[in-house]
C-alpha atoms as a PDB file:
ATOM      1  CA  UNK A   1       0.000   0.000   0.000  1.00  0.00           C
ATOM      2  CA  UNK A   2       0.915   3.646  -0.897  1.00  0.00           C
ATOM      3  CA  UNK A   3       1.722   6.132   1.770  1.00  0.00           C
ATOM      4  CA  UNK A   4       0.009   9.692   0.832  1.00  0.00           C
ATOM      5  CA  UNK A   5       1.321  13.165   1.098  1.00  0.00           C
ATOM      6  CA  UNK A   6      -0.295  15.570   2.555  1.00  0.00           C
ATOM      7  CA  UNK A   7       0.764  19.252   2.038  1.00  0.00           C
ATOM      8  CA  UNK A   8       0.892  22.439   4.126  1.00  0.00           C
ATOM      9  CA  UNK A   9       1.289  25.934   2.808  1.00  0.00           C
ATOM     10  CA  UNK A  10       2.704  27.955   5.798  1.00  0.00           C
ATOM     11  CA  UNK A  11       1.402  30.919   4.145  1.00  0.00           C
ATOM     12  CA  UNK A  12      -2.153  29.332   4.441  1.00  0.00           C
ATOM     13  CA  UNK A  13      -2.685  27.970   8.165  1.00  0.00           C
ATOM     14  CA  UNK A  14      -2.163  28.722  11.148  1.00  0.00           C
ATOM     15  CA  UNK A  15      -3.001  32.467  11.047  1.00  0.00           C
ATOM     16  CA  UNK A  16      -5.235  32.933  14.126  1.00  0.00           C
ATOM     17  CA  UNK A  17      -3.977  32.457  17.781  1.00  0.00           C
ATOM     18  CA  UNK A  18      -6.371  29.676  18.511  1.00  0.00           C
ATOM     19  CA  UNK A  19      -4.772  28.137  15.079  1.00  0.00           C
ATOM     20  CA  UNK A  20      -1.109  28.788  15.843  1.00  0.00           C
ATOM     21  CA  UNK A  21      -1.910  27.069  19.791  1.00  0.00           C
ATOM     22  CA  UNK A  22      -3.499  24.144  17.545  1.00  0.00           C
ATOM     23  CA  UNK A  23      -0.461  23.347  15.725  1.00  0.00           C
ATOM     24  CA  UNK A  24       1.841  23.621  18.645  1.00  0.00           C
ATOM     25  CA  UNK A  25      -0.272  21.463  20.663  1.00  0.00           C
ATOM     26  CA  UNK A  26       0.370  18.913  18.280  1.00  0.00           C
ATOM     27  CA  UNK A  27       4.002  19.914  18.135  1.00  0.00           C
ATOM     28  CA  UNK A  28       4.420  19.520  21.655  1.00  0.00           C
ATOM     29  CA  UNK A  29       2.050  16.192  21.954  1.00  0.00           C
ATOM     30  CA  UNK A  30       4.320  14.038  19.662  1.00  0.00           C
ATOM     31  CA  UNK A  31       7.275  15.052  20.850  1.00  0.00           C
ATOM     32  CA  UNK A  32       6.413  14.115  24.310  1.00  0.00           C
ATOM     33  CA  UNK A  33       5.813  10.305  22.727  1.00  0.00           C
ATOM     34  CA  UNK A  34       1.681  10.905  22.525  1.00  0.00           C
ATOM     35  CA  UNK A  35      -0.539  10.770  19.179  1.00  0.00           C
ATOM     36  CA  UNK A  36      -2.242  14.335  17.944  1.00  0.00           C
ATOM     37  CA  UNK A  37      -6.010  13.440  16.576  1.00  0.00           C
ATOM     38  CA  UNK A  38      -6.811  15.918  13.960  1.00  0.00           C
ATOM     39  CA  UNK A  39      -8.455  16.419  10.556  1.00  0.00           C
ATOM     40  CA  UNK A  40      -6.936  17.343   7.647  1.00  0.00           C
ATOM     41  CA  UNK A  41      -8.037  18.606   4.205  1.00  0.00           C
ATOM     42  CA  UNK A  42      -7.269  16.513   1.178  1.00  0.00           C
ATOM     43  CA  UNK A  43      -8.627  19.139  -1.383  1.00  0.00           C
ATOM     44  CA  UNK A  44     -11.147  17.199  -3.977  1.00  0.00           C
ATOM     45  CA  UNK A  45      -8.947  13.663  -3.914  1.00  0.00           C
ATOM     46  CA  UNK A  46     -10.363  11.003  -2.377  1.00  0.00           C
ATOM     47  CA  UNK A  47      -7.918   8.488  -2.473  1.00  0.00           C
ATOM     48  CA  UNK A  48      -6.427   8.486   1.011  1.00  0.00           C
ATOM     49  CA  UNK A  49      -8.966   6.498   2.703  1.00  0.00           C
ATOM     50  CA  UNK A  50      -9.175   4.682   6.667  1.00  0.00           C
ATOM     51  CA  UNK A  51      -5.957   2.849   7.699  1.00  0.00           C
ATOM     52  CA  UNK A  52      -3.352   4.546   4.795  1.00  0.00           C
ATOM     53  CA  UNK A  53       0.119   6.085   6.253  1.00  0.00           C
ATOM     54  CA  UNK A  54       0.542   9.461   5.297  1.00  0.00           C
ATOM     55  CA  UNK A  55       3.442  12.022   5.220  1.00  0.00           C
ATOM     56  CA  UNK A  56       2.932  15.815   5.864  1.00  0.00           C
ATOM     57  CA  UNK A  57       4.961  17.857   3.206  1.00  0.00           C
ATOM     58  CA  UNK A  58       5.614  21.556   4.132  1.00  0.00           C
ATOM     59  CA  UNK A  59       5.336  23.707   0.855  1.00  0.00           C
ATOM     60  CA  UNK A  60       7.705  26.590   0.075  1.00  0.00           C
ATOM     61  CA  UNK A  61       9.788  28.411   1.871  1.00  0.00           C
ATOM     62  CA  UNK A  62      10.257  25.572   4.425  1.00  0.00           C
ATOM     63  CA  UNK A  63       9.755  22.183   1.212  1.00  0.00           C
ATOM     64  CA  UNK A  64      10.171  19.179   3.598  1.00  0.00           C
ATOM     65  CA  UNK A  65       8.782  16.435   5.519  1.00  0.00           C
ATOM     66  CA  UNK A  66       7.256  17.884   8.855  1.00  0.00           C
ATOM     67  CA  UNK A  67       4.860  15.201   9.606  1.00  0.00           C
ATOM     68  CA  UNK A  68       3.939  11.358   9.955  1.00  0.00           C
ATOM     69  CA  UNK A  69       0.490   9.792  10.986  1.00  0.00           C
ATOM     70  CA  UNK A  70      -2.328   7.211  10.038  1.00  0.00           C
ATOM     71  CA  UNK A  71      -5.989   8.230   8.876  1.00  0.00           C
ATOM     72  CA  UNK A  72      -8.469   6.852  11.588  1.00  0.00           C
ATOM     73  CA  UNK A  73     -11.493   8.105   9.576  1.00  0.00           C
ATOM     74  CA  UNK A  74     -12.756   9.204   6.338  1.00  0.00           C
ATOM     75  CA  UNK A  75     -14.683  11.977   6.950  1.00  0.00           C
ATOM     76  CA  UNK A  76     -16.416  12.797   3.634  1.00  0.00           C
ATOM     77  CA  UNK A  77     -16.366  16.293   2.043  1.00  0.00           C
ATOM     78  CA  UNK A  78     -16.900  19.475   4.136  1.00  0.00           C
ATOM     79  CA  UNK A  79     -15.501  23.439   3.989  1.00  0.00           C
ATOM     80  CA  UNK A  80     -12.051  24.232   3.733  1.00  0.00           C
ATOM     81  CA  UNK A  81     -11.242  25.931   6.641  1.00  0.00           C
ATOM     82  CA  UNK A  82      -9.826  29.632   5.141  1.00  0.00           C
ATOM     83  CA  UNK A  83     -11.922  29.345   2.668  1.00  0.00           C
ATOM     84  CA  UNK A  84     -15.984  27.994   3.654  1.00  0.00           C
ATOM     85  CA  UNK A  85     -17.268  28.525  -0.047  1.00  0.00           C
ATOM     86  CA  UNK A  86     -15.213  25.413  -1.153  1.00  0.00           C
ATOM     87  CA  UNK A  87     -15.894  21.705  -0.583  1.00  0.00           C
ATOM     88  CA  UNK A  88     -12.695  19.745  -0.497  1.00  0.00           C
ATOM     89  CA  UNK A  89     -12.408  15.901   1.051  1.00  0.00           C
ATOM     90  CA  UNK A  90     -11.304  15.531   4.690  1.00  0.00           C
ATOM     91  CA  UNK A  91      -9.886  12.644   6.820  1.00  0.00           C
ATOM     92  CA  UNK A  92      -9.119  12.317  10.673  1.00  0.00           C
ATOM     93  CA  UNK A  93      -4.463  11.940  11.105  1.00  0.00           C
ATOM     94  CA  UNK A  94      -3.420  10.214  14.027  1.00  0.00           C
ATOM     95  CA  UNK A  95      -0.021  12.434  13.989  1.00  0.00           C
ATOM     96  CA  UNK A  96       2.574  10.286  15.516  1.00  0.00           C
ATOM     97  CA  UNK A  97       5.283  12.637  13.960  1.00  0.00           C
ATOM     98  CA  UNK A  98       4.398  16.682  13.662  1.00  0.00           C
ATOM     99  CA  UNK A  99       7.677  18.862  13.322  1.00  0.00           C
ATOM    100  CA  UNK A 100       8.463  22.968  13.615  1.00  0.00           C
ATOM    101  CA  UNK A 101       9.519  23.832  10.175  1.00  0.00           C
ATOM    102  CA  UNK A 102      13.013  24.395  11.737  1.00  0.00           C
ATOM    103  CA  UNK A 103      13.122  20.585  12.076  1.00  0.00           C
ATOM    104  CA  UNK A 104      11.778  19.523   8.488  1.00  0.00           C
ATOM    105  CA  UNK A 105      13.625  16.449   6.541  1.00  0.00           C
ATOM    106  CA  UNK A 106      14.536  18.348   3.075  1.00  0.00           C
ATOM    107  CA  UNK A 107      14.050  16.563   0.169  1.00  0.00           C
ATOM    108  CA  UNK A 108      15.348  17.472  -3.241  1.00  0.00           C
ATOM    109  CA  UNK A 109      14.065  16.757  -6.706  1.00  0.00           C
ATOM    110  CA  UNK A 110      16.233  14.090  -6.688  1.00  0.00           C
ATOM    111  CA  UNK A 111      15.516  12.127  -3.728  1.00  0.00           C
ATOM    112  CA  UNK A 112      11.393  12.734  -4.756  1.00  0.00           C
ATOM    113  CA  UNK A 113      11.901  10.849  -7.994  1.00  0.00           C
ATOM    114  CA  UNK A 114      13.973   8.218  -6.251  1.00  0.00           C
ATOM    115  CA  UNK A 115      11.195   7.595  -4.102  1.00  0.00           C
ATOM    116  CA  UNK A 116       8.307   7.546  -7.051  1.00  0.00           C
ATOM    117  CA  UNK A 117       6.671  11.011  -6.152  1.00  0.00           C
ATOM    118  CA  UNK A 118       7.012  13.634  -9.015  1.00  0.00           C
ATOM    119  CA  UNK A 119       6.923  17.327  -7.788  1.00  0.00           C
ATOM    120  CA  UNK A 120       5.707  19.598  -8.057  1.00  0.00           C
ATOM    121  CA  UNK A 121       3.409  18.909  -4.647  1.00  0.00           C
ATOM    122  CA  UNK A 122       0.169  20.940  -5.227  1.00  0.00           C
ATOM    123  CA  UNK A 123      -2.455  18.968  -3.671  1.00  0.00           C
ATOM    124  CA  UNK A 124      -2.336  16.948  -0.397  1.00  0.00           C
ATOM    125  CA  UNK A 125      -3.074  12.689  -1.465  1.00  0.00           C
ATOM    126  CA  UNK A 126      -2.555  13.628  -5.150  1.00  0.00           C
ATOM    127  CA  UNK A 127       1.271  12.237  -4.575  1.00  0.00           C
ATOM    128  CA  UNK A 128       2.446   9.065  -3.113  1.00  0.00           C
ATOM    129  CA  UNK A 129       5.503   7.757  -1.595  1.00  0.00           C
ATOM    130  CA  UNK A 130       6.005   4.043  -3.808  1.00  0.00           C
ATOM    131  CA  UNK A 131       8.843   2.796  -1.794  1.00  0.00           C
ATOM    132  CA  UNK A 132       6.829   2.881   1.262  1.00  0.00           C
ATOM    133  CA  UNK A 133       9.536   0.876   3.710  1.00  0.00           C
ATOM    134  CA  UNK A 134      12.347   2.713   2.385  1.00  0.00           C
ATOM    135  CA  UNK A 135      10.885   6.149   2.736  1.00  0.00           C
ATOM    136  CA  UNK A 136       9.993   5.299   6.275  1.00  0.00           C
ATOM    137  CA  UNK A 137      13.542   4.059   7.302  1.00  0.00           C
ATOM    138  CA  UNK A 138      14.568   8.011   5.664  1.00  0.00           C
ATOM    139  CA  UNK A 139      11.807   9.639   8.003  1.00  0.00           C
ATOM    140  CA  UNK A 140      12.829   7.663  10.899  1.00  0.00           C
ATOM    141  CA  UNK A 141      17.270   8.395  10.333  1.00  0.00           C
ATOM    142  CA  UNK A 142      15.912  11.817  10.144  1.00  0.00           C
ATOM    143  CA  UNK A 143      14.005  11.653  13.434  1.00  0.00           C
ATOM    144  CA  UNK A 144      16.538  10.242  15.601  1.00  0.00           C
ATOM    145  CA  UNK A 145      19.299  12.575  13.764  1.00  0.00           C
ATOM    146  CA  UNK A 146      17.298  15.558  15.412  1.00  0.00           C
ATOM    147  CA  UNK A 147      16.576  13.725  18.391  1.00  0.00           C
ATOM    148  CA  UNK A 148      12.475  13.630  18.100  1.00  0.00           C
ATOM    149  CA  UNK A 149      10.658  10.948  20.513  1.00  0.00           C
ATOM    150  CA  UNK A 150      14.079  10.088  22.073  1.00  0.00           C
ATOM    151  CA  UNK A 151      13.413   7.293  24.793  1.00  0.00           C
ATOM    152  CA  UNK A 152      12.682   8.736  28.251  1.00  0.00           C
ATOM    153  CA  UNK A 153      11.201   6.765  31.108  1.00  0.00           C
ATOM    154  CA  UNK A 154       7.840   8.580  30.870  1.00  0.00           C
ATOM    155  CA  UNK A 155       7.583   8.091  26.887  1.00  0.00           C
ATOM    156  CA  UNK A 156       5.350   5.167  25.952  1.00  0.00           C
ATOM    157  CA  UNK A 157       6.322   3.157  22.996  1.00  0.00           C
ATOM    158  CA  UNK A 158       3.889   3.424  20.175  1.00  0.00           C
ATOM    159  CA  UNK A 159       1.537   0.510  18.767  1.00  0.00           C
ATOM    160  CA  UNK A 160       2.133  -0.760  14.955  1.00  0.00           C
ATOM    161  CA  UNK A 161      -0.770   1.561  12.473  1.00  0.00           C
ATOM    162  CA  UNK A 162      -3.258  -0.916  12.751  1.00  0.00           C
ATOM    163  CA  UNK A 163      -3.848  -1.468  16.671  1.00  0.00           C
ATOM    164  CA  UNK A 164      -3.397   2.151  16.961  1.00  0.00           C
ATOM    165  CA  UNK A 165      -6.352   3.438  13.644  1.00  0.00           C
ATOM    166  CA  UNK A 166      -8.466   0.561  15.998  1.00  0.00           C
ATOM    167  CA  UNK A 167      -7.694   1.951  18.890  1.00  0.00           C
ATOM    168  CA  UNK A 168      -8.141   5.536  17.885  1.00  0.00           C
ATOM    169  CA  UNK A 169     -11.588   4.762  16.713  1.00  0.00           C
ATOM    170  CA  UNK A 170     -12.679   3.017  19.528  1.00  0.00           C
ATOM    171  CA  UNK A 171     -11.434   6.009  21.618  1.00  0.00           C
ATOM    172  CA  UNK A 172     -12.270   8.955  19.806  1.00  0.00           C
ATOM    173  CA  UNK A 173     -15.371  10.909  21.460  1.00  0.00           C
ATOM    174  CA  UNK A 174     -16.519  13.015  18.739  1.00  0.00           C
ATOM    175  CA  UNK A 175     -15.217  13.370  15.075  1.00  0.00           C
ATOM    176  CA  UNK A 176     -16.974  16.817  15.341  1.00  0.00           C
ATOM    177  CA  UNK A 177     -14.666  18.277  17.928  1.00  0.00           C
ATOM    178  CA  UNK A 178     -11.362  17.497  15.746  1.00  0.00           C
ATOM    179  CA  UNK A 179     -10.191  20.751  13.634  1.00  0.00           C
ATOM    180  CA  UNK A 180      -9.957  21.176  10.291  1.00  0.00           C
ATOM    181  CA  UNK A 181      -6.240  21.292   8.550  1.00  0.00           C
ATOM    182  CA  UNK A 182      -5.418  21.897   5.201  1.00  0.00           C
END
């Protein structure tokens, strides 16, 4: 199976102060070793569906990897958040991975092509990452290289995707409260 990528326009989101405390919150959660429940905006594709890994790509000026998670939940089509007169396709992330831009994994041309994804990035799920295990053993060198989720005492290890999408679903009180990312 695929893993999707899912953009982020800096430019775009977050520009309120609930919206920037949003994003850190889920800065600070996986860091700290805990999963971030949150929706995100796939624009009009409807491809990444319940269970698929996906990889958060942050669009110009930062271009890299910022992000890791599973989708829990399709969540059918509903308003873009900056903009409520458009309908785009939205799924629920279980972020096990959300960087600061500081922290991104940049990825060149190059190493895009190598991996089966051919950029430009425009649209989050319109891309996907062929060489699934390969690109994952990348994202996790990078990880440990900047020390993310180093082991601490208090950190609990993290479930394989499919205990974890189960256990997220099972968990999760309403799909109503999550907010909206694009």
């Amino acid at each position: 199976m695929p893993a999707y990528l899912l953009t982020w326009n800096p430019k775009g989101w977050p520009r309120t102060p609930a919206e920037i405390a949003d994003r850190n919150e889920m800065i600070t959660e996986t860091a700290a070793g805990r999963d971030a429940e949150h929706r995100w905006n796939t624009g009009r594709i409807k491809q990444v569906k319940e269970g698929s890994r996906v990889f958060l790509v942050a669009m110009a000026p930062i271009n890299g990897v910022i992000g890791s998670g599973i989708v829990i939940r399709e969540l059918g089509e509903g308003r873009r958040h900056d903009n409520p007169t458009k309908r785009v396709n939205l799924v629920l992330v279980l972020w096990d991975a959300y960087l600061d831009a500081p922290q991104a994994m940049p990825m060149t041309i190059d190493e895009w092509k190598s991996f089966g994804v051919t950029p430009p990035l425009r649209q989050s799920g319109q891309r996907y990452v062929t060489d699934v295990a390969r690109f994952e053993r990348r994202w996790n060198k990078h990880l440990q290289r900047i020390g993310f989720g180093a082991p601490t005492p208090a950190a609990p290890s993290r479930p394989e995707p499919k205990p974890r999408v189960q256990k997220a679903r099972k968990a999760s009180p309403q799909v109503a409260s999550a907010r909206t990312r694009s």
